[in-house]
Protein backbone atom coordinates (compact mmCIF):
# COMPACT_ATOMS: atom_id res chain seq x y z
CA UNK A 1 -23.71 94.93 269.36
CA UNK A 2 -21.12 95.32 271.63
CA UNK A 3 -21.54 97.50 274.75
CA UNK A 4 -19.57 101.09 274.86
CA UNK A 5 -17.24 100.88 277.69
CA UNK A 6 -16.89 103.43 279.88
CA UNK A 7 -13.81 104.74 278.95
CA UNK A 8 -15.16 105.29 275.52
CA UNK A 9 -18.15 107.68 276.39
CA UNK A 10 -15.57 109.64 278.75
CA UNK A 11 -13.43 110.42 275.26
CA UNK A 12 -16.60 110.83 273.80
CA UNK A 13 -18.31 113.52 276.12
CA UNK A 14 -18.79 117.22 275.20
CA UNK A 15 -16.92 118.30 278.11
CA UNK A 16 -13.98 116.18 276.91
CA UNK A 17 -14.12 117.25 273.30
CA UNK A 18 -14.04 120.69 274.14
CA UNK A 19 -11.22 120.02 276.64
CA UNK A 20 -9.60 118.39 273.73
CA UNK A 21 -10.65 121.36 271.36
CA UNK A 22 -9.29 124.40 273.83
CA UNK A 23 -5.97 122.65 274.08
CA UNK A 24 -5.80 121.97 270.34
CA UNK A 25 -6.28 125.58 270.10
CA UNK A 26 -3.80 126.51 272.76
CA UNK A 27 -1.12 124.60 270.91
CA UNK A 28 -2.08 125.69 267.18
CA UNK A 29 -1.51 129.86 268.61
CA UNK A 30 1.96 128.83 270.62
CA UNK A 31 3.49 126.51 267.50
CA UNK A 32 1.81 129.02 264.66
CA UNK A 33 4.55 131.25 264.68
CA UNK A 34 7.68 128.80 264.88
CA UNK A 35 5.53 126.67 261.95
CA UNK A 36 5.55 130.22 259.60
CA UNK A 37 9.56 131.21 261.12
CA UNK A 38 10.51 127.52 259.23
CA UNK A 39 8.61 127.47 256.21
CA UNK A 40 9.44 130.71 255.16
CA UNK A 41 13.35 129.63 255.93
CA UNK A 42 12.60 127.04 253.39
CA UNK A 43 11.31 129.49 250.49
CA UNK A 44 14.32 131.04 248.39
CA UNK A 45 11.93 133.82 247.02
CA UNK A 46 12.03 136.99 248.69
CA UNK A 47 8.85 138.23 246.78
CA UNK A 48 6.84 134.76 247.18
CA UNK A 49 7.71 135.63 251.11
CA UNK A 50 6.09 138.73 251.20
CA UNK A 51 3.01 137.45 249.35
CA UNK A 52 2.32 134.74 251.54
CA UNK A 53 2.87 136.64 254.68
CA UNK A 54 -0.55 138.15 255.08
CA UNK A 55 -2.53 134.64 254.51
CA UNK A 56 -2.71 130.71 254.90
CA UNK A 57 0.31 130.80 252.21
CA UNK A 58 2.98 131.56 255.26
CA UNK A 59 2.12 128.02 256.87
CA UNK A 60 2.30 126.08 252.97
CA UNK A 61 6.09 125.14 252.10
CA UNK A 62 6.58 125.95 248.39
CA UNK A 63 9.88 125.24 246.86
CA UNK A 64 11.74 123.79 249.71
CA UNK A 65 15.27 125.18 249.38
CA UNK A 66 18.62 125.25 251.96
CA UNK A 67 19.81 128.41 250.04
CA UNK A 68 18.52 130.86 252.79
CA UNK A 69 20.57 128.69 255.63
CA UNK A 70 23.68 128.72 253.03
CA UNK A 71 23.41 132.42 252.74
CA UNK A 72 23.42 133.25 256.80
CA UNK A 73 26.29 130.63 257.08
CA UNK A 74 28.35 132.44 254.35
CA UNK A 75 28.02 135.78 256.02
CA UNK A 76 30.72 137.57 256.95
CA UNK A 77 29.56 140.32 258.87
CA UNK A 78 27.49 139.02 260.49
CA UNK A 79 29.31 135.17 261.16
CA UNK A 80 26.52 132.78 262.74
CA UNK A 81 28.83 130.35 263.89
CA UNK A 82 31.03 132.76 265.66
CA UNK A 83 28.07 134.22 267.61
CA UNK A 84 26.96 130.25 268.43
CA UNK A 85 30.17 129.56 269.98
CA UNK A 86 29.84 133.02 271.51
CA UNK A 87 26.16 132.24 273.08
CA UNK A 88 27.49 128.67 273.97
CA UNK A 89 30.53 129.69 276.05
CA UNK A 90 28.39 132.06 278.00
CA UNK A 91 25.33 130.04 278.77
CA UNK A 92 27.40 126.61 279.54
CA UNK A 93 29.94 129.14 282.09
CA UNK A 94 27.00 130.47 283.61
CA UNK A 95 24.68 127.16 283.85
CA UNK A 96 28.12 125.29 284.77
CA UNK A 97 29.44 127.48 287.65
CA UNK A 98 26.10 129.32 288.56
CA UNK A 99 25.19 125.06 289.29
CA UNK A 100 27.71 124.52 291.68
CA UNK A 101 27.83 127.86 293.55
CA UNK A 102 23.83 128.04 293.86
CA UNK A 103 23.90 124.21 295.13
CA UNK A 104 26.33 125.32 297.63
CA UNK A 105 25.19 128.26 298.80
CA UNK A 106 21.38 126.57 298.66
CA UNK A 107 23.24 123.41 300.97
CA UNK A 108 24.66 125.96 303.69
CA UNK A 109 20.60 127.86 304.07
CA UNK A 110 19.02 124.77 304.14
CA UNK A 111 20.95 121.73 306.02
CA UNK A 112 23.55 124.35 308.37
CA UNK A 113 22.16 126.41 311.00
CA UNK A 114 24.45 129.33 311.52
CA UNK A 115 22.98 133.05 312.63
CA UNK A 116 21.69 135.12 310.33
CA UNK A 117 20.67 132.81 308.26
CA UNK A 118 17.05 133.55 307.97
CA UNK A 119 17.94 137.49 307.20
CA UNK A 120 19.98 136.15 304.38
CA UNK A 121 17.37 134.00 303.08
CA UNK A 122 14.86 136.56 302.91
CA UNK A 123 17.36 138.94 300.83
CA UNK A 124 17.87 136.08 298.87
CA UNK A 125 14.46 135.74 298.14
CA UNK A 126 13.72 139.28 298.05
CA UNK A 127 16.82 139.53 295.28
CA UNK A 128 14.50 137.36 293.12
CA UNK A 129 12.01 140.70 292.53
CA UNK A 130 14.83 142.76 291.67
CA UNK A 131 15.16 143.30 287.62
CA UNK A 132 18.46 142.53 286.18
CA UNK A 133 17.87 146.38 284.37
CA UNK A 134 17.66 148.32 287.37
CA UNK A 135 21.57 146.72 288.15
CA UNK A 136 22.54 147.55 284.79
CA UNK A 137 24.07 151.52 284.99
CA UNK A 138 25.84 150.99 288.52
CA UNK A 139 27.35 147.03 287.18
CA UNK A 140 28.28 148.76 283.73
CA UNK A 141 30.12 151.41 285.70
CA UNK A 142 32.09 148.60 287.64
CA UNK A 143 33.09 146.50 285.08
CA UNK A 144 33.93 149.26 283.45
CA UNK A 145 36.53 150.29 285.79
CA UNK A 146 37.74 146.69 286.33
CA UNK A 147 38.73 146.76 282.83
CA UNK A 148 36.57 143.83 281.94
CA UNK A 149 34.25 144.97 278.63
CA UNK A 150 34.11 143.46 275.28
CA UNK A 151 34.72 139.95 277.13
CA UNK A 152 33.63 136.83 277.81
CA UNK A 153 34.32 137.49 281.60
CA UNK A 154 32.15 140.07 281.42
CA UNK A 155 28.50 137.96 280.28
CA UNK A 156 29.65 135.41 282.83
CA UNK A 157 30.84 136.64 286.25
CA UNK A 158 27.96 139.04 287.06
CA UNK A 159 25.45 136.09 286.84
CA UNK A 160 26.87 133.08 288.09
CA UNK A 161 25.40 133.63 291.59
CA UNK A 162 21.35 133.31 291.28
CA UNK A 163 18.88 134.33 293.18
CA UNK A 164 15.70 132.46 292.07
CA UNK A 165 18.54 129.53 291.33
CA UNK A 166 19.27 129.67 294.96
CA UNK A 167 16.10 129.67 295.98
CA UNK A 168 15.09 126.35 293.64
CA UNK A 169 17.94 124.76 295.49
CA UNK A 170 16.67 125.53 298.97
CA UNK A 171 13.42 124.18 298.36
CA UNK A 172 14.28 120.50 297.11
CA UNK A 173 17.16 120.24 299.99
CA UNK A 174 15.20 121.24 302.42
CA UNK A 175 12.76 118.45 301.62
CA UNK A 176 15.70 115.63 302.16
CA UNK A 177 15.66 113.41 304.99
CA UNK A 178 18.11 115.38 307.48
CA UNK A 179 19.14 111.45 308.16
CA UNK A 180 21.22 111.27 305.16
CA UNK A 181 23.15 113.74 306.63
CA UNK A 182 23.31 112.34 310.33
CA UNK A 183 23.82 108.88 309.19
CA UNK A 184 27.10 110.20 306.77
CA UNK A 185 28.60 112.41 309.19
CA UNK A 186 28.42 109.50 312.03
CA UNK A 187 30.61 107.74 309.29
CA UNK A 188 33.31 110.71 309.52
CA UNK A 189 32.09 112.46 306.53
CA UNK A 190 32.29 115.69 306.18
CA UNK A 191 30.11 118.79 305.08
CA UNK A 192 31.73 118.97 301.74
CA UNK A 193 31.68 115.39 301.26
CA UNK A 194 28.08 115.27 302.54
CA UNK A 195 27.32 117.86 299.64
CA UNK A 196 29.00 116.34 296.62
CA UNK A 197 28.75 112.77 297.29
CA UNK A 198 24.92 112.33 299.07
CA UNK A 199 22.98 115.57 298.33
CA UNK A 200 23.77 116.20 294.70
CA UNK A 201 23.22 113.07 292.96
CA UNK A 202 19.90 113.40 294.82
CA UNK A 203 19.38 116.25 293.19
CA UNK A 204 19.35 115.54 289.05
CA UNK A 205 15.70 116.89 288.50
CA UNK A 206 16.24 120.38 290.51
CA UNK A 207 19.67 120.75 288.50
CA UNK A 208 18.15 119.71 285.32
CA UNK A 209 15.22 122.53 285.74
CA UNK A 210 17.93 125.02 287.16
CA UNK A 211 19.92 124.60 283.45
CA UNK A 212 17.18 124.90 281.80
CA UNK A 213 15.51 127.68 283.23
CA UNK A 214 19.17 129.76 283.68
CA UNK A 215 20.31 128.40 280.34
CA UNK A 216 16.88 130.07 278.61
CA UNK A 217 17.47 133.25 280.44
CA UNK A 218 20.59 133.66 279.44
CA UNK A 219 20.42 132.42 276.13
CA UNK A 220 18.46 135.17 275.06
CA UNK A 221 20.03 137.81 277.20
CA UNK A 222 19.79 140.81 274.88
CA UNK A 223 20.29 144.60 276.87
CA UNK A 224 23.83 143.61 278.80
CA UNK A 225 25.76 142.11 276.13
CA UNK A 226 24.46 144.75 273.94
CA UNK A 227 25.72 146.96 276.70
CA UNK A 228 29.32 145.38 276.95
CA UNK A 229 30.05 144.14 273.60
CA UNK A 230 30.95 145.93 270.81
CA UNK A 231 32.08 143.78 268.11
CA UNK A 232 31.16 140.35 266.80
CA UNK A 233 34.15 139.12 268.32
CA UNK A 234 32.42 138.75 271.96
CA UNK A 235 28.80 138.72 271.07
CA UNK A 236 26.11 136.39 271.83
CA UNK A 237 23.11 135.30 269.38
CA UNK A 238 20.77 137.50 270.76
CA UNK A 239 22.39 140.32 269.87
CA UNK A 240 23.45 138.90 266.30
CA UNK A 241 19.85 138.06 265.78
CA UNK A 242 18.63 141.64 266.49
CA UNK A 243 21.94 143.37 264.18
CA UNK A 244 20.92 140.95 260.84
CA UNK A 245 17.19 141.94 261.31
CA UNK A 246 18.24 145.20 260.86
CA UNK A 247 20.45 145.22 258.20
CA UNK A 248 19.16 146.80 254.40
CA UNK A 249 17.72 145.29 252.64
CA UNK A 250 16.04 143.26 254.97
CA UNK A 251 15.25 139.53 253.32
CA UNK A 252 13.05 137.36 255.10
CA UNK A 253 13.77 134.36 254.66
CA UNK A 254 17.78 134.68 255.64
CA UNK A 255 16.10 136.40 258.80
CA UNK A 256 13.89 133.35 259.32
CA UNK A 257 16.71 130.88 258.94
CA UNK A 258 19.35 132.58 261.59
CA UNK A 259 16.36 132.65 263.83
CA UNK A 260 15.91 129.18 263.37
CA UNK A 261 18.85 128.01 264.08
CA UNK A 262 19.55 130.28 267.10
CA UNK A 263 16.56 128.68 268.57
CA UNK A 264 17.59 124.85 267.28
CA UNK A 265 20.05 124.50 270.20
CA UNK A 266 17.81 125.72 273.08
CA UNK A 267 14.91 123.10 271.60
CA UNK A 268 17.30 120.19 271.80
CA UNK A 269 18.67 121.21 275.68
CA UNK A 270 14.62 121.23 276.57
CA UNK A 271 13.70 117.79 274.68
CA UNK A 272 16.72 116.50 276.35
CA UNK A 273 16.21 117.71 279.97
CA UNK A 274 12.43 117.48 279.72
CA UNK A 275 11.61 114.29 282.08
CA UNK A 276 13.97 116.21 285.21
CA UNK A 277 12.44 119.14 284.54
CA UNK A 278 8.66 117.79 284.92
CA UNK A 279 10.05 115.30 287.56
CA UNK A 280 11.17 118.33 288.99
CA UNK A 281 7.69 120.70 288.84
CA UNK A 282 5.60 117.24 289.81
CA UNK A 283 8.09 116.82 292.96
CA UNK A 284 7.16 120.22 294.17
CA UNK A 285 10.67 122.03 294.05
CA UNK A 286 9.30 124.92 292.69
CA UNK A 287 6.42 125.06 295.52
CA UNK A 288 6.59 128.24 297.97
């Protein structure tokens, strides 16, 4: 008989089953619902929907059928695509600029030394506590007097600049060898060139967790561009998602299918992203 290596009675101990077990668990509760949101986007019967809701039926694909995807598509109140492109120009502006000014303004805290720097760090950092719904009445007011609602403008300017963004920044630059930057300014560079042409493409897995984290945020921003948008003309997914749930009558599996593919896009930018992002959380960046 041949002897059990090792290896083998680790996999095989009770401590490692039920490791194995708990996180078997923790997965089947976290990928239940998105399991029961596609299935049911698959079933064309309204009434088999409601059936299968309240057992072991809502995870069992029936009849699989696109008609439930062909309906939301076809809708003209509320138009999918249009609130897509909506959703997409707003979360690319923001990730886009809110990238370069956070980098910037993360580059001046952590590699300058000018005074008052500290002091503005701290509000930085104490910023990052603040909830985005306390700001709402008093930035409603203003934009409202700029002129700027029912716009794109509107979703994007507010929240380019990022606290917790800035913050992500200042913790990977500040980990840099401060040699790169002697060694490049001895060669005549200068602080802007230092920036863009040493510290940022240094800096892939910090930007790739800064889009995604900003990118999620924003992507299902729901209480300002309710607040600011008024038609479908300017509004994002989240809102769209929350306007066809409530429409009468309500079916189920239309609702399941615009959910579904409001949350197909923000799956793919993850699953893309992924290795910078855990390159990013290994490497400490997000460390205090």
């Amino acid at each position: 008989m041949a002897p059990v290596s090792s290896r083998a009675l680790r996999l095989t101990s009770p401590a490692t089953l039920l490791t194995y077990a708990a996180m078997l668990a923790a997965a089947s509760i976290m990928l239940g619902p998105l399991v029961v949101m596609l299935v049911t986007s698959l079933k064309p019967d309204t009434l088999q929907i409601v059936q299968d809701l309240g057992g072991v039926g809502a995870f069992i694909p029936g009849p699989v059928s696109l008609e439930n995807y062909r309906r939301v598509l076809a809708d003209q109140q509320m138009p999918f695509l249009r609130f897509l492109v909506n959703t997409l120009v707003v979360v690319v502006s923001i990730v886009g600029l809110g990238v370069i000014v956070n980098s910037m303004a993360a580059y001046c805290l952590a590699r300058r030394r000018f005074r008052g720097r500290d002091l503005l760090l701290a509000i930085i950092i104490a910023l990052i506590i603040v909830p985005v719904e306390s700001l709402a009445v008093p930035l409603l007011m203003m934009v409202n007097q700029l002129g700027w609602m029912d716009s794109y403008h509107v979703q994007i300017v507010p929240f380019i600049a990022h606290p917790f963004s800035i913050f992500l920044f200042y913790q990977y630059f500040a980990k840099l060898p401060k040699d790169l930057d002697e060694a490049a300014a001895m060669d005549g560079a200068s602080a802007w060139r230092i920036y863009w042409s040493i510290i940022m493409p240094l800096s892939a897995p910090v930007i790739a967790t800064v889009a995604i984290l900003q990118g999620l945020e924003f992507w299902s921003a729901y209480l300002w561009p309710l607040m600011v948008t008024r038609g479908v003309e300017f509004r994002p997914l989240s809102v769209g998602v929350a306007q066809f749930f409530g429409q009468e009558p309500r079916q189920w599996g239309e609702v399941m299918a615009f959910a579904n593919m409001a949350s197909l896009p923000v799956i793919i930018a993850y699953l893309a992203f992924q290795r910078w992002f855990i390159q990013s959380v290994v490497g400490s960046a997000v460390k205090g």
